[in-house]
C-alpha atoms as a PDB file:
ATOM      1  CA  UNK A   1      -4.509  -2.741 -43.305  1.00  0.00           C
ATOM      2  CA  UNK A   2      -7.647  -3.226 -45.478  1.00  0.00           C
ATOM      3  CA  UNK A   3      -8.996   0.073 -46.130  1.00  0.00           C
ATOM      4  CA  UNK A   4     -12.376  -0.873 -47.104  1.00  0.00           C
ATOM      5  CA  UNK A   5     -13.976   0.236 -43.825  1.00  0.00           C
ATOM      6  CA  UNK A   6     -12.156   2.799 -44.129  1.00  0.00           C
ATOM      7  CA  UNK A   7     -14.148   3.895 -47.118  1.00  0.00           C
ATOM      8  CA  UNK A   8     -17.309   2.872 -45.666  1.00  0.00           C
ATOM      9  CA  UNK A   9     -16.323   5.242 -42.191  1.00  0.00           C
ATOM     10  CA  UNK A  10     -15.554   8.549 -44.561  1.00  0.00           C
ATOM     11  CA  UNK A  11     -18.691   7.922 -45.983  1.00  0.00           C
ATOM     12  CA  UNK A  12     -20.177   8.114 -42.333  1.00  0.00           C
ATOM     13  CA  UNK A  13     -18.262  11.505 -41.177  1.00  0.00           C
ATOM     14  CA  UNK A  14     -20.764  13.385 -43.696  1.00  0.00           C
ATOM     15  CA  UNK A  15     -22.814  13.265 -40.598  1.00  0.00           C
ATOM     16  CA  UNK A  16     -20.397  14.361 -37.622  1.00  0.00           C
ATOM     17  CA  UNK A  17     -19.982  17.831 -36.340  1.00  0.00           C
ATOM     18  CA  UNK A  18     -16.707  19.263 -37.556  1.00  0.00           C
ATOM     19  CA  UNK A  19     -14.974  19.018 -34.630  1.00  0.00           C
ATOM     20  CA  UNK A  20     -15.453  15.159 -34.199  1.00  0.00           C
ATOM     21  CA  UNK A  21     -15.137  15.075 -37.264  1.00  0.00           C
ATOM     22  CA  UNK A  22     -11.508  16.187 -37.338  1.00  0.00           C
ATOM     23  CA  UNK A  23     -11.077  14.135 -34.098  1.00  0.00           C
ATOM     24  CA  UNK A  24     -11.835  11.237 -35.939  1.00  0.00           C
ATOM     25  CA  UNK A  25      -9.315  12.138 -38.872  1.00  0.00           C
ATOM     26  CA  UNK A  26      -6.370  12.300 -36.694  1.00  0.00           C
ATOM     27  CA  UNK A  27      -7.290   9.166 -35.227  1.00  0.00           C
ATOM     28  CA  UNK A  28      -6.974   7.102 -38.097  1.00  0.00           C
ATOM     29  CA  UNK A  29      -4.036   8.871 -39.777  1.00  0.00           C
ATOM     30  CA  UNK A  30      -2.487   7.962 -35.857  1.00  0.00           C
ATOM     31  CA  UNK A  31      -3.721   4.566 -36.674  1.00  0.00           C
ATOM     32  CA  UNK A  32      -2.526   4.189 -40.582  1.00  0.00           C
ATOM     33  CA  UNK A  33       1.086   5.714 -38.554  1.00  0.00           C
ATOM     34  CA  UNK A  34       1.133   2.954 -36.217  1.00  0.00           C
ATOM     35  CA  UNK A  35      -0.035   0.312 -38.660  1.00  0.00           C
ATOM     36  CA  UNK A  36       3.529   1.454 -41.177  1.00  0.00           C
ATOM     37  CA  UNK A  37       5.595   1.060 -38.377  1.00  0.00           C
ATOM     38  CA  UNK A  38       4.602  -2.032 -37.201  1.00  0.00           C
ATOM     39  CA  UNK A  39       4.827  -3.277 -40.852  1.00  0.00           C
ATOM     40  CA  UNK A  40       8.424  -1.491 -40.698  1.00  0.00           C
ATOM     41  CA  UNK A  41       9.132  -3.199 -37.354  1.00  0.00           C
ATOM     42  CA  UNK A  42       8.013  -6.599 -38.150  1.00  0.00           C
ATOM     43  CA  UNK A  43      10.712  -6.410 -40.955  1.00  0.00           C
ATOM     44  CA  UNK A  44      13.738  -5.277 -39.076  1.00  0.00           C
ATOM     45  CA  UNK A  45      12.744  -8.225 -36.400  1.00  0.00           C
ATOM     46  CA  UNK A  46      12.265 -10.924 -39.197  1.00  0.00           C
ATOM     47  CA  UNK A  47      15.934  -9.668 -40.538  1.00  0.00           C
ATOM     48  CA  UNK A  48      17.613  -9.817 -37.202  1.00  0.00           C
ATOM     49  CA  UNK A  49      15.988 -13.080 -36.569  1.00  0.00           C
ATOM     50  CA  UNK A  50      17.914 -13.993 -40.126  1.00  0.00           C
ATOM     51  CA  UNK A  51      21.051 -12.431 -38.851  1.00  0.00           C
ATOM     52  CA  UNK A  52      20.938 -14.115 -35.380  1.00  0.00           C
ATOM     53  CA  UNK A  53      20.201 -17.485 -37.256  1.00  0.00           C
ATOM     54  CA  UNK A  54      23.118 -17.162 -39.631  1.00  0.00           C
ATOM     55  CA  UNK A  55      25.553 -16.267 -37.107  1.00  0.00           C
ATOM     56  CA  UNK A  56      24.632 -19.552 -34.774  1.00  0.00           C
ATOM     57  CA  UNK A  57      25.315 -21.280 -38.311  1.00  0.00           C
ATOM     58  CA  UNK A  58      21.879 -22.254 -39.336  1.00  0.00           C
ATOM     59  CA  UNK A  59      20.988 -22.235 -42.735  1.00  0.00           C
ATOM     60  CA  UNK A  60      18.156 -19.415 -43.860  1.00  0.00           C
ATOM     61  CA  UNK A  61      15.604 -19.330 -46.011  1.00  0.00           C
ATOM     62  CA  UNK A  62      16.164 -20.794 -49.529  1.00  0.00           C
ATOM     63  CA  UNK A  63      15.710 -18.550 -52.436  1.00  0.00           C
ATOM     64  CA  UNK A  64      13.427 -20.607 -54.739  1.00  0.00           C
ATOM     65  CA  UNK A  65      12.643 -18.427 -57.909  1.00  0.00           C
ATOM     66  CA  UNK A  66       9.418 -19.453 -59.761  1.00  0.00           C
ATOM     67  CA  UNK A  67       9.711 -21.209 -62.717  1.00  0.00           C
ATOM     68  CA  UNK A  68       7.491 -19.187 -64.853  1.00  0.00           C
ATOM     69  CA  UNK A  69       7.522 -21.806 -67.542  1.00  0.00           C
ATOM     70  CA  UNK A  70       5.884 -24.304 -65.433  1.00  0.00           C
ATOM     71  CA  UNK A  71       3.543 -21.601 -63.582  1.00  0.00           C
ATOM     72  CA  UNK A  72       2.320 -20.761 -66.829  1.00  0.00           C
ATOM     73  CA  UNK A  73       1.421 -25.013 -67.775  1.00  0.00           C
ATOM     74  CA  UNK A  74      -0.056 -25.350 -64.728  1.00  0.00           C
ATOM     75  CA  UNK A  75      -2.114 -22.305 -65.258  1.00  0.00           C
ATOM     76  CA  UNK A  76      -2.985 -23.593 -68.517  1.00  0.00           C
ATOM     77  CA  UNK A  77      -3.862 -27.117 -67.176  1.00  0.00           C
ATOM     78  CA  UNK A  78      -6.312 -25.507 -64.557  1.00  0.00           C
ATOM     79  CA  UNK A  79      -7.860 -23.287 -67.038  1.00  0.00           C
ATOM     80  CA  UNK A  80      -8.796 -26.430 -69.611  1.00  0.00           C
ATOM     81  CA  UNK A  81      -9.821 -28.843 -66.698  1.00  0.00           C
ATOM     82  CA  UNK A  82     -12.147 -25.824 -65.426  1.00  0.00           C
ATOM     83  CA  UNK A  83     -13.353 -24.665 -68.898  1.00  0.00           C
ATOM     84  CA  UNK A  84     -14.460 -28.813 -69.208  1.00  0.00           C
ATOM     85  CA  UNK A  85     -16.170 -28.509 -65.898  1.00  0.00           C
ATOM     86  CA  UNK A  86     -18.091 -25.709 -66.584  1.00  0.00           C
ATOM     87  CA  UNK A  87     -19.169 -27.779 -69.849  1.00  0.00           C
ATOM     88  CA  UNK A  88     -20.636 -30.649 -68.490  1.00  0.00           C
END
């Protein structure tokens, strides 16, 4: 959850009575609940997809690791042909 307008909605309560006030705090700490357990939920069901997949004898997800080295070129190659952009 982007908690941005979050920010920008505490900054509005200065204005709200204390009782909405704490009406509206238990609302979004209900909400910031919900929004873990979905992220918790969305887990489990992308792992017992996984299981259910490797049990009918599919293959899963391959574990690619980065190669740093090559992150790191290509990084570097991006960087130059940007730096020459910018110069011309």
């Amino acid at each position: 959850m982007t908690k941005n307008w979050l920010a920008d909605l505490d900054q509005d309560t200065e204005n709200l009575d204390p009782k909405s006030r704490e009406v509206l705090q238990r609302l979004l700490n209900y909400l910031e609940d919900l929004y873990s357990q979905n992220l918790e939920l969305k887990a489990d069901n992308q792992r017992l997809r996984d299981e259910i997949a490797a049990l009918k004898g599919h293959k899963g997800k391959p574990d690619i690791k980065p190669q740093a080295k090559l992150i790191y070129s290509l990084v570097q190659l991006i960087i130059a042909q940007l730096s020459g952009f910018a110069l011309r």
